[in-house]
Protein backbone atom coordinates (compact mmCIF):
# COMPACT_ATOMS: atom_id res chain seq x y z
CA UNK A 1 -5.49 -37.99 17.40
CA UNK A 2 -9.00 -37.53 18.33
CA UNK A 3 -10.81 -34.34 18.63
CA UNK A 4 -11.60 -35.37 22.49
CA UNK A 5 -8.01 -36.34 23.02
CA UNK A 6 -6.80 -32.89 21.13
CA UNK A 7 -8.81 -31.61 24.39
CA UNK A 8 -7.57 -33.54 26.98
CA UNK A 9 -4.23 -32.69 25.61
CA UNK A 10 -4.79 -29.31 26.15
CA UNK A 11 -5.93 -29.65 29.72
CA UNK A 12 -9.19 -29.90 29.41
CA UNK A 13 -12.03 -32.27 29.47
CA UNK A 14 -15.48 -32.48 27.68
CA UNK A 15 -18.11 -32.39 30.29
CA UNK A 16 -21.71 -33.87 29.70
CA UNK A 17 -24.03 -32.22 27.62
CA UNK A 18 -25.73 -29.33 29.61
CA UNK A 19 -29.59 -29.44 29.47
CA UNK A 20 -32.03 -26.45 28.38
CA UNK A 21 -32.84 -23.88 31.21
CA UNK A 22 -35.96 -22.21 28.85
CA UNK A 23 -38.44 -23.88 26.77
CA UNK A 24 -35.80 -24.45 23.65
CA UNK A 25 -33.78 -26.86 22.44
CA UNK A 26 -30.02 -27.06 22.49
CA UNK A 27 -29.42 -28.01 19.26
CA UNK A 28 -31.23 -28.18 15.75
CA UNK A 29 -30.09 -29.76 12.99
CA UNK A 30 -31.08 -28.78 9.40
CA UNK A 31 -29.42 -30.52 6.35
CA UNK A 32 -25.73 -30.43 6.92
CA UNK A 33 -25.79 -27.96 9.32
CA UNK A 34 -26.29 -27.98 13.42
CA UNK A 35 -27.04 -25.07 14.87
CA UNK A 36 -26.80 -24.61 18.75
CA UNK A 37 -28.82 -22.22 20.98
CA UNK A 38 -27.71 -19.81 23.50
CA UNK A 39 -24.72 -21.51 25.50
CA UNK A 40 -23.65 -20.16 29.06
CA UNK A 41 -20.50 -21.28 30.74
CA UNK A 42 -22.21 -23.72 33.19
CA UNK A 43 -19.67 -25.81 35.35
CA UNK A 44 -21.64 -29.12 36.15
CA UNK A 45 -24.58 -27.26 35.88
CA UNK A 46 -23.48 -23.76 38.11
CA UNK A 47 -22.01 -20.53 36.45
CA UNK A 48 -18.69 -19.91 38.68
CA UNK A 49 -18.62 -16.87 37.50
CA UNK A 50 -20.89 -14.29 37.38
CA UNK A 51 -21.49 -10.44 36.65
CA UNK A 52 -19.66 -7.74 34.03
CA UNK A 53 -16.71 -7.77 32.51
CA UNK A 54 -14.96 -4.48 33.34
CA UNK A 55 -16.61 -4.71 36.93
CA UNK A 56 -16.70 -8.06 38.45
CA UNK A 57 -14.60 -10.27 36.07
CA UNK A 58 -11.21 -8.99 34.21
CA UNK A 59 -10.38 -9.87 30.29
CA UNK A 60 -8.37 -13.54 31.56
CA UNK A 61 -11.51 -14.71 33.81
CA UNK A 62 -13.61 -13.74 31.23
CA UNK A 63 -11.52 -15.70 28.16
CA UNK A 64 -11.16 -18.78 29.98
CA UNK A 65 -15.33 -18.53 30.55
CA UNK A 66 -15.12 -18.31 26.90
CA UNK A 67 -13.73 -21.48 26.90
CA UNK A 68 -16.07 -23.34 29.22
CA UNK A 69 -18.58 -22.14 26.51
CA UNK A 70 -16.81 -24.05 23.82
CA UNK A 71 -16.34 -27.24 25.88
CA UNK A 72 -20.14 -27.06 26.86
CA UNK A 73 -20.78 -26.38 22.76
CA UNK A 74 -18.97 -29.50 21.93
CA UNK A 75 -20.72 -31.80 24.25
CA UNK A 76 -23.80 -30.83 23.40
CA UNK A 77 -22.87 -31.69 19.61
CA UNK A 78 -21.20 -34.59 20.57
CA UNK A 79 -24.57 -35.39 22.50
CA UNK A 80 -27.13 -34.86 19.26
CA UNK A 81 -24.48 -36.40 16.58
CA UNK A 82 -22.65 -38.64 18.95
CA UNK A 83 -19.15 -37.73 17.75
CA UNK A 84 -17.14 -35.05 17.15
CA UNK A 85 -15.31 -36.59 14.42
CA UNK A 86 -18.34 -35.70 12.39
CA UNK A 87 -18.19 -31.61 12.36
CA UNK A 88 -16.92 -30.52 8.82
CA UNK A 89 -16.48 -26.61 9.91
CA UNK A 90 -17.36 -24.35 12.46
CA UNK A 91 -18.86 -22.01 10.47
CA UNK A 92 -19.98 -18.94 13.22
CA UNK A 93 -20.13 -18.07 16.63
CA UNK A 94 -21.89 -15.05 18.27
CA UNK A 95 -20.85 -13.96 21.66
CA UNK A 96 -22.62 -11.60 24.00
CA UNK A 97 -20.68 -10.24 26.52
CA UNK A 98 -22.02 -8.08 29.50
CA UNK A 99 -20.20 -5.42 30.28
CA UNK A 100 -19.98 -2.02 31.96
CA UNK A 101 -21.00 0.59 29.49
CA UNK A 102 -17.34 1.76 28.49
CA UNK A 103 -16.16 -1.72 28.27
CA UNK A 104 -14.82 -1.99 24.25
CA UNK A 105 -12.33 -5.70 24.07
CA UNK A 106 -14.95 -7.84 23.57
CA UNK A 107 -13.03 -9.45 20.27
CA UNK A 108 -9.92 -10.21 22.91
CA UNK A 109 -12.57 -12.76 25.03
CA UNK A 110 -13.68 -14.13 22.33
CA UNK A 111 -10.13 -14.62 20.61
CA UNK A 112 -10.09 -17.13 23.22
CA UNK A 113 -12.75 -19.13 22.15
CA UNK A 114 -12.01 -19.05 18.38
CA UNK A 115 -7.98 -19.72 18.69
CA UNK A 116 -9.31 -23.19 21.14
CA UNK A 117 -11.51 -24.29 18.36
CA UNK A 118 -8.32 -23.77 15.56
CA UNK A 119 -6.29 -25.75 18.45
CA UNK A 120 -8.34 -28.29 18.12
CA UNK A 121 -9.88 -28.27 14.21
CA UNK A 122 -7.06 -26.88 12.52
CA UNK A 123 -8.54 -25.14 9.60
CA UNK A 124 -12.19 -26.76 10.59
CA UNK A 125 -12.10 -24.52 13.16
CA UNK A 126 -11.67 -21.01 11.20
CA UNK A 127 -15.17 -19.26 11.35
CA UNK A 128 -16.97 -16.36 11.01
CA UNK A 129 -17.57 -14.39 14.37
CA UNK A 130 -19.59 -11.78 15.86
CA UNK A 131 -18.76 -10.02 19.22
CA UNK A 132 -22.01 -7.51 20.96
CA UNK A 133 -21.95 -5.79 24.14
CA UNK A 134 -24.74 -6.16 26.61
CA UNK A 135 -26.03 -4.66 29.61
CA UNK A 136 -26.89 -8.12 30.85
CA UNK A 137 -27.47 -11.93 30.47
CA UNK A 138 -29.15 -14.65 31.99
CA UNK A 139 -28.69 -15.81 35.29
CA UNK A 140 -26.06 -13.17 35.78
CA UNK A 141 -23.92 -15.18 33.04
CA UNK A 142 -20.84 -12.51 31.57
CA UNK A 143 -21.41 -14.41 28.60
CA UNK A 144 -23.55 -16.40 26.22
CA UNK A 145 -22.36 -17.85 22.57
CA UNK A 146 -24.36 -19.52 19.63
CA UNK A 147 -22.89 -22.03 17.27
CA UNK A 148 -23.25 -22.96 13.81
CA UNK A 149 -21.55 -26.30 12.99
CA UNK A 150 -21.28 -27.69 9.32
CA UNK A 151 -21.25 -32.09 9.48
């Protein structure tokens, strides 16, 4: 089964490759690594969601926003290596969530993230992770991740 069908299995599908809103781009490539910029969770190109965790959005809203994150990571690979097939490892993510001030389960919305990517690596899919607190994001976003893929 293919990484893309390991998605679709799960309910989901991979949506196009989200383009740059800042002078950046989404994805740089050096050696055998691809690293990705800032990623938002963008729903054809409109964050449904929007605010702090702990005020506007809940721990479940924000987890599945994780997850539009991940989806919107993978196309953009998929996008600049034109398959998915070719990702060795994920090898980090960072996530920023905003949050109120005495707002402390960021690793459980992030869980959510990391557990889809073992869904649907397996073992390529273990990484390293880092969770911060923020008082705020762009665009309002509750969250932002950054990617390092091995190919």
């Amino acid at each position: 089964m293919t990484i893309e069908e390991k998605i679709k299995k799960l309910g989901y599908e991979l949506p196009k490759a989200i383009k740059p809103v800042g002078a950046y781009t989404p994805a740089l490539k050096i050696g055998n690594l691809l690293f990705l910029s800032g990623i938002l969770p963008f729903v054809d190109g409109k964050l449904l969601k929007t605010g702090k965790v702990g005020k506007n959005l809940t721990i479940e809203e924000a987890q599945n926003e994780a997850i539009k994150v991940v989806l919107n990571a993978l196309a953009i690979v998929k996008d600049y290596i034109g398959s998915l097939e070719n990702i060795k490892q994920c090898i980090r993510i960072t996530g920023y969530v905003a949050t109120t001030p005495d707002f402390t389960e960021h690793p459980k919305i992030l869980n959510s993230a990391s557990e889809f990517l073992i869904k649907i690596f397996g073992d390529k899919g273990k990484h390293c992770r880092v969770a911060v607190g923020v008082c705020s994001l762009p665009l309002d976003s509750p969250l932002e991740m950054d990617f390092i893929f091995e190919l």
